[in-house]
Protein backbone atom coordinates (compact mmCIF):
# COMPACT_ATOMS: atom_id res chain seq x y z
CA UNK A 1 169.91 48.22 83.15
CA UNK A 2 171.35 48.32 79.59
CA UNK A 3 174.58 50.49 79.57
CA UNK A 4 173.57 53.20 77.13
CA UNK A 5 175.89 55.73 74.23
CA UNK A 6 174.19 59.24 74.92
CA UNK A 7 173.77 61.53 72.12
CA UNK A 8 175.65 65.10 71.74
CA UNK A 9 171.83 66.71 72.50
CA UNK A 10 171.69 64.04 75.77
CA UNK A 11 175.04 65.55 76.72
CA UNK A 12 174.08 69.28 76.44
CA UNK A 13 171.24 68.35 78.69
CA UNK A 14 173.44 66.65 81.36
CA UNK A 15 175.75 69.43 81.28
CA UNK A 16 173.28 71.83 82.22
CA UNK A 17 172.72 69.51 85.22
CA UNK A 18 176.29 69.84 85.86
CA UNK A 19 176.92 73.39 85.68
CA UNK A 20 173.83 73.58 88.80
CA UNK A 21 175.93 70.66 90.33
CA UNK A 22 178.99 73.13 89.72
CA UNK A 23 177.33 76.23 90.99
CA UNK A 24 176.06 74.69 94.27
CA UNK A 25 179.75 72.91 95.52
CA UNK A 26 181.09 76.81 94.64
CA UNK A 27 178.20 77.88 97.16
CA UNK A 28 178.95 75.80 99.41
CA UNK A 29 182.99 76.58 99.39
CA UNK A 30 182.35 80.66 99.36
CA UNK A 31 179.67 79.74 102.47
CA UNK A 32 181.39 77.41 104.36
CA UNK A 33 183.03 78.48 107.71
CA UNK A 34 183.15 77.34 111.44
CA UNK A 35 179.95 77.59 113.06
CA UNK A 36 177.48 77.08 110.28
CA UNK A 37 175.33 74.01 110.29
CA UNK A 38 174.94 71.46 107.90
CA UNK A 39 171.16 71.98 107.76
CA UNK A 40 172.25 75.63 106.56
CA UNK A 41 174.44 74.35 103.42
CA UNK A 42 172.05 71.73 102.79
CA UNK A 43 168.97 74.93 102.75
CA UNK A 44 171.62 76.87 100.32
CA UNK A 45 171.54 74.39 98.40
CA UNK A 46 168.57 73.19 97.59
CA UNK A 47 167.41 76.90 97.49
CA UNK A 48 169.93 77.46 94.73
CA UNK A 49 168.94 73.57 92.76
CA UNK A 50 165.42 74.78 92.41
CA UNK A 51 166.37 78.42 91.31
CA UNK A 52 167.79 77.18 88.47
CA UNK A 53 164.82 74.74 87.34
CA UNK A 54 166.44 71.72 88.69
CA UNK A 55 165.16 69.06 91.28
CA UNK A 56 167.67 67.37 93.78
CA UNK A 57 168.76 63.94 92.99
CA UNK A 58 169.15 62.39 96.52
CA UNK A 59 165.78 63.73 98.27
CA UNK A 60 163.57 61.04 99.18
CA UNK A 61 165.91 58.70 97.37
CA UNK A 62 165.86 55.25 98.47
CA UNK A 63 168.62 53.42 96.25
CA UNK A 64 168.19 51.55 93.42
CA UNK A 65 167.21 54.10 91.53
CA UNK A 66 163.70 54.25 93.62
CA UNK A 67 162.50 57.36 95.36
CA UNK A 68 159.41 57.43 97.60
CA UNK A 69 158.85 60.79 99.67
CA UNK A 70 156.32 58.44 102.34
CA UNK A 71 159.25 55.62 103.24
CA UNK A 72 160.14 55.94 106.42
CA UNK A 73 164.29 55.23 105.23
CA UNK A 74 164.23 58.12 102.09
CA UNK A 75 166.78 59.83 101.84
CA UNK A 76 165.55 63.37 103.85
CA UNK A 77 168.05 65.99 102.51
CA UNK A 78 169.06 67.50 99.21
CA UNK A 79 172.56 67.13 99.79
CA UNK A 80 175.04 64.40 101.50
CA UNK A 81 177.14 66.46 103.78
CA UNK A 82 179.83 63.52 105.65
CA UNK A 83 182.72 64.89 108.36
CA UNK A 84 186.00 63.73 109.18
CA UNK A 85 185.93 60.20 109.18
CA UNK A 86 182.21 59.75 107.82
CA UNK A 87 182.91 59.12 104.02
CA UNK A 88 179.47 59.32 102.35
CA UNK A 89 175.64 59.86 102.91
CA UNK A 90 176.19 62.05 105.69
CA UNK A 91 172.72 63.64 106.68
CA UNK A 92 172.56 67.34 107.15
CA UNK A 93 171.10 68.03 110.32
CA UNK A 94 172.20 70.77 113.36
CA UNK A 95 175.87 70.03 113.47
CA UNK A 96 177.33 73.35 113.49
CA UNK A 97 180.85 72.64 111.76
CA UNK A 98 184.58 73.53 113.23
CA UNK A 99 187.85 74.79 112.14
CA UNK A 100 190.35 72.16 110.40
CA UNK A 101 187.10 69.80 109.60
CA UNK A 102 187.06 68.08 106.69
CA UNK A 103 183.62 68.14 105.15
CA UNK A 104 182.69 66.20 102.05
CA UNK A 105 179.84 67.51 100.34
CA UNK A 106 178.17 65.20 97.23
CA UNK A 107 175.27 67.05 95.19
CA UNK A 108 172.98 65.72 92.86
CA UNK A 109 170.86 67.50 90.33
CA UNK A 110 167.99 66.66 87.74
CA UNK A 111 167.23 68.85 84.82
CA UNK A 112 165.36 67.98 82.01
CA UNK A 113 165.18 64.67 83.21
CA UNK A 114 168.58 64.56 83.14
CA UNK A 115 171.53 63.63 85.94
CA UNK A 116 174.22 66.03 87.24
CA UNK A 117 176.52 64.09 89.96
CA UNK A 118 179.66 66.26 91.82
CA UNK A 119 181.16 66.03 95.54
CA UNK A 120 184.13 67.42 96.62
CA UNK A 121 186.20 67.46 100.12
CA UNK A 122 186.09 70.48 101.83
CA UNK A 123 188.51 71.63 105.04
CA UNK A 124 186.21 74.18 106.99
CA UNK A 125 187.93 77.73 107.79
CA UNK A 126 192.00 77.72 107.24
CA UNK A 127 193.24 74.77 105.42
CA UNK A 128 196.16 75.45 108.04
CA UNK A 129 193.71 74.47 110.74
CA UNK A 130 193.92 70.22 109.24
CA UNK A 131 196.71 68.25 109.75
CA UNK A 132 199.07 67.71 106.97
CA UNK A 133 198.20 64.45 106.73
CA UNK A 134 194.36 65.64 106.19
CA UNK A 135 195.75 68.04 103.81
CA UNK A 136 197.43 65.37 101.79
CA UNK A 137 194.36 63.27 101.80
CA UNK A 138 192.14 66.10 100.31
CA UNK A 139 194.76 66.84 97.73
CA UNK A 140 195.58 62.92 96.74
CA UNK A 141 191.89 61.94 96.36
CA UNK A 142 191.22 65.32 93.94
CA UNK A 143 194.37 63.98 91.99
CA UNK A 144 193.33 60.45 91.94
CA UNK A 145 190.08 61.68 90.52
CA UNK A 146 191.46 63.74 87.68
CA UNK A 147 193.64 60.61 86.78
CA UNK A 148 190.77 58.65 86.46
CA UNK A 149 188.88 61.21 84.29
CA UNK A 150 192.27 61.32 81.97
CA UNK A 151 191.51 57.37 81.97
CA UNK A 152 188.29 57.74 80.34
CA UNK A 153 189.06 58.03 76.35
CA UNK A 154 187.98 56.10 73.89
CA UNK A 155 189.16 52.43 73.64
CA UNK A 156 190.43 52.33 76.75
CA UNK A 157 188.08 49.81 79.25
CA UNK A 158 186.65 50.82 83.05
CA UNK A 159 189.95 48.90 84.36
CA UNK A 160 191.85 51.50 83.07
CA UNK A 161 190.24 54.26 85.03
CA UNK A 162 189.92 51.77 87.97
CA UNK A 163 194.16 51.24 87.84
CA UNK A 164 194.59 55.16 87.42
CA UNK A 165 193.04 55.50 90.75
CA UNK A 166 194.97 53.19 92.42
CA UNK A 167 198.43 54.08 90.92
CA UNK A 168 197.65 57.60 92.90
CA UNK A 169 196.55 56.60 96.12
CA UNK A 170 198.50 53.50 96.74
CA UNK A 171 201.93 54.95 96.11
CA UNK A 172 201.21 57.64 98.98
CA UNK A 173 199.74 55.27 101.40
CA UNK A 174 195.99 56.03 101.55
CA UNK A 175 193.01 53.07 101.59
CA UNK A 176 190.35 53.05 98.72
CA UNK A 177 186.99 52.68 99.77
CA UNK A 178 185.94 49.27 97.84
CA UNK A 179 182.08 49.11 98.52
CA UNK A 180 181.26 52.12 96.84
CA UNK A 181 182.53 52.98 93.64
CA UNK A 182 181.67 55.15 90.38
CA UNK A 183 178.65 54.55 88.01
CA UNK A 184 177.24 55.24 84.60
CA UNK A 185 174.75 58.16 84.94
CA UNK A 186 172.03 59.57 82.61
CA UNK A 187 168.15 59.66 83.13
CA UNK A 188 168.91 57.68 86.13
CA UNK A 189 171.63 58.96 88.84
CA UNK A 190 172.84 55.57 88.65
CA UNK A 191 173.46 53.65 85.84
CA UNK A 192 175.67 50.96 84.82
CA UNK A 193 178.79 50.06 84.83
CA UNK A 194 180.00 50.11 88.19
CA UNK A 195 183.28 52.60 87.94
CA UNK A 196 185.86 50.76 90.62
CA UNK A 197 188.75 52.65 92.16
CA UNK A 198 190.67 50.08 92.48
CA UNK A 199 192.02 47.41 89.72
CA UNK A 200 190.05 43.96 89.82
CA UNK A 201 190.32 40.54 87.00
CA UNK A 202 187.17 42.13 85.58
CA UNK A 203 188.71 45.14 83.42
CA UNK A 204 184.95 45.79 82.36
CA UNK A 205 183.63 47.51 79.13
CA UNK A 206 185.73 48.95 76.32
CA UNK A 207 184.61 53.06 76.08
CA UNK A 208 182.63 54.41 73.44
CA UNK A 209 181.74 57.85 72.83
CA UNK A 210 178.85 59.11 74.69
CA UNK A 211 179.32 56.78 77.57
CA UNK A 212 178.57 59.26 80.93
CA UNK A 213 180.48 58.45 83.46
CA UNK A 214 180.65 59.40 87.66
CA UNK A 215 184.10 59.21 88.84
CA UNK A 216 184.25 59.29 92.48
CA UNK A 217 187.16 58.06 94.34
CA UNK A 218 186.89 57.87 98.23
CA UNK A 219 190.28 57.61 100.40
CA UNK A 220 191.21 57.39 104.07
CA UNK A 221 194.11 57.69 105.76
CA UNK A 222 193.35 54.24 107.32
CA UNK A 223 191.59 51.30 106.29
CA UNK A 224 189.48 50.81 103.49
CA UNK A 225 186.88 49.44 105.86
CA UNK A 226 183.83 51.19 106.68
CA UNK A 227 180.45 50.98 108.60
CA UNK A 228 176.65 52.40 107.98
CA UNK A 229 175.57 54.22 111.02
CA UNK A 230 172.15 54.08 112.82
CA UNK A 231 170.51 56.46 110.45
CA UNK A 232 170.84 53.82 108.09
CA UNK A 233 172.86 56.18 105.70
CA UNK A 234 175.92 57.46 107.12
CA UNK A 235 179.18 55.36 106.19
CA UNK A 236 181.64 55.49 107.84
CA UNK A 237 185.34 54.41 108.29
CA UNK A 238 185.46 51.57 110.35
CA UNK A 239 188.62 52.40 112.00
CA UNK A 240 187.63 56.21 112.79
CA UNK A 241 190.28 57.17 110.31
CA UNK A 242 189.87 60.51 108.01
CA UNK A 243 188.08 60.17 104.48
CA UNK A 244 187.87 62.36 101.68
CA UNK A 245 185.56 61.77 98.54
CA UNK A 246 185.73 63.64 94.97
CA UNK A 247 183.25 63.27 92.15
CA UNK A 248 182.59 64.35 88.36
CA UNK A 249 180.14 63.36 85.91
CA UNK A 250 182.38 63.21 82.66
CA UNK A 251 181.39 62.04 78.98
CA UNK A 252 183.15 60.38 76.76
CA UNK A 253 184.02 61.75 73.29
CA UNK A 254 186.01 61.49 70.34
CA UNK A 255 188.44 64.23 71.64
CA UNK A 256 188.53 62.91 75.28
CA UNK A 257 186.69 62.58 78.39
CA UNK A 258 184.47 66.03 79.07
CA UNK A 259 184.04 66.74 82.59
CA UNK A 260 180.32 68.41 83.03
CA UNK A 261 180.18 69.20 86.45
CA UNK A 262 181.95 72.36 85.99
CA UNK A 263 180.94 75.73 85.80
């Protein structure tokens, strides 16, 4: 797919897509406590998507930018809800959650035909209740994501969001998650580029304005390994170590990157 400039109209239509993406992660932070399910945050927020005239992004997804609702291996929830050491693509399902948990929660939303793309790292009841260690995961990988966004101006190159990452998380000891990374977004939830967190020789393409951008860095307090699980969507660390994972949808503009997964 050709890596496309979005207009300032495109934009306004992704942000609305955002703000839902915004609203929902704010849902799911007022409703999350010890005891409630997964399946219950996923129901709030897919109740909360469709309110608002949206669709979600991830049900019945397949990858590749292919959904089919019959395919035995769709994606069957309207969230990705992971825990503790499960990093993405966690599938809600009865798990009822417990104090001190870390719960990363990624939300997608179409409107207008349009992509909204968010996730955020959650500890469930008193942030007390995680270690500090966990704590200083949560808080490294939100940082390391905000230093990537203030990566994204114009003529600067992916590399330079990619190094901006890394310069974060390295310095404080945490692993990057290498085999999943940021993407271009627009009429497709994932477009090129590829958004690394991590630097590589291939610093990637120069930034224009209206390049849309997902920025999602995922740490652990291990290593950077990671398996899929049975359900064929789970990932998880490979060590059992803790992960955290942080997202916006940001476009580029002439006075900086715009971050429009916010409310």
């Amino acid at each position: 797919m050709a890596i496309t400039l979005k207009s300032k109209a495109e934009i306004a239509r992704m942000r609305s897509a955002g703000r839902i993406v915004a609203e929902v992660l704010a849902l799911v932070e007022e409703s999350l406590a010890p005891g409630i399910s997964t399946a219950d945050l996923d129901r709030l927020a897919e109740r909360h998507i469709r309110g608002a005239g949206g669709v979600p992004s991830f049900l019945n997804y397949l990858g590749g930018r292919r959904y089919d609702p019959e395919h035995p291996h769709a994606y069957p929830a309207s969230t990705c809800i992971s825990i503790d050491d499960e990093v993405v693509h966690g599938i809600p399902g009865n798990r009822t959650l417990a104090a001190g948990q870390l719960v990363s929660v990624d939300v997608g939303v179409i409107y207008d035909g349009w992509h909204g793309d968010g996730a955020r790292t959650f500890i469930c009841g008193d942030p007390e209740a995680a270690s500090v260690a966990a704590r200083g995961l949560v808080e490294t990988t939100q940082l390391a994501m905000m230093a990537g966004i203030g990566a994204a101006v114009v003529g600067a190159q992916i590399g330079d969001i990619s190094a901006a990452v890394e310069d974060v998380a390295v310095p404080r000891g945490f692993g990057i998650v290498r085999q999943y990374v940021g993407h271009g977004i627009g009429t497709s939830m994932h477009e090129d580029p590829q958004v690394p967190n991590f630097r590589s020789r291939h610093r990637g393409i120069t930034l224009r304005a209206g390049h849309c951008l997902a920025i999602e860095p995922m740490l652990t307090l291990g290593s950077e390994a990671t398996q899929v699980r049975d359900d064929n969507w789970t990932v998880a660390t490979w060590d059992g170590s803790l992960a955290a994972h942080f997202e916006h949808t940001i476009a580029v503009t002439a006075d900086g990157p715009e971050i429009l997964t916010r409310a």
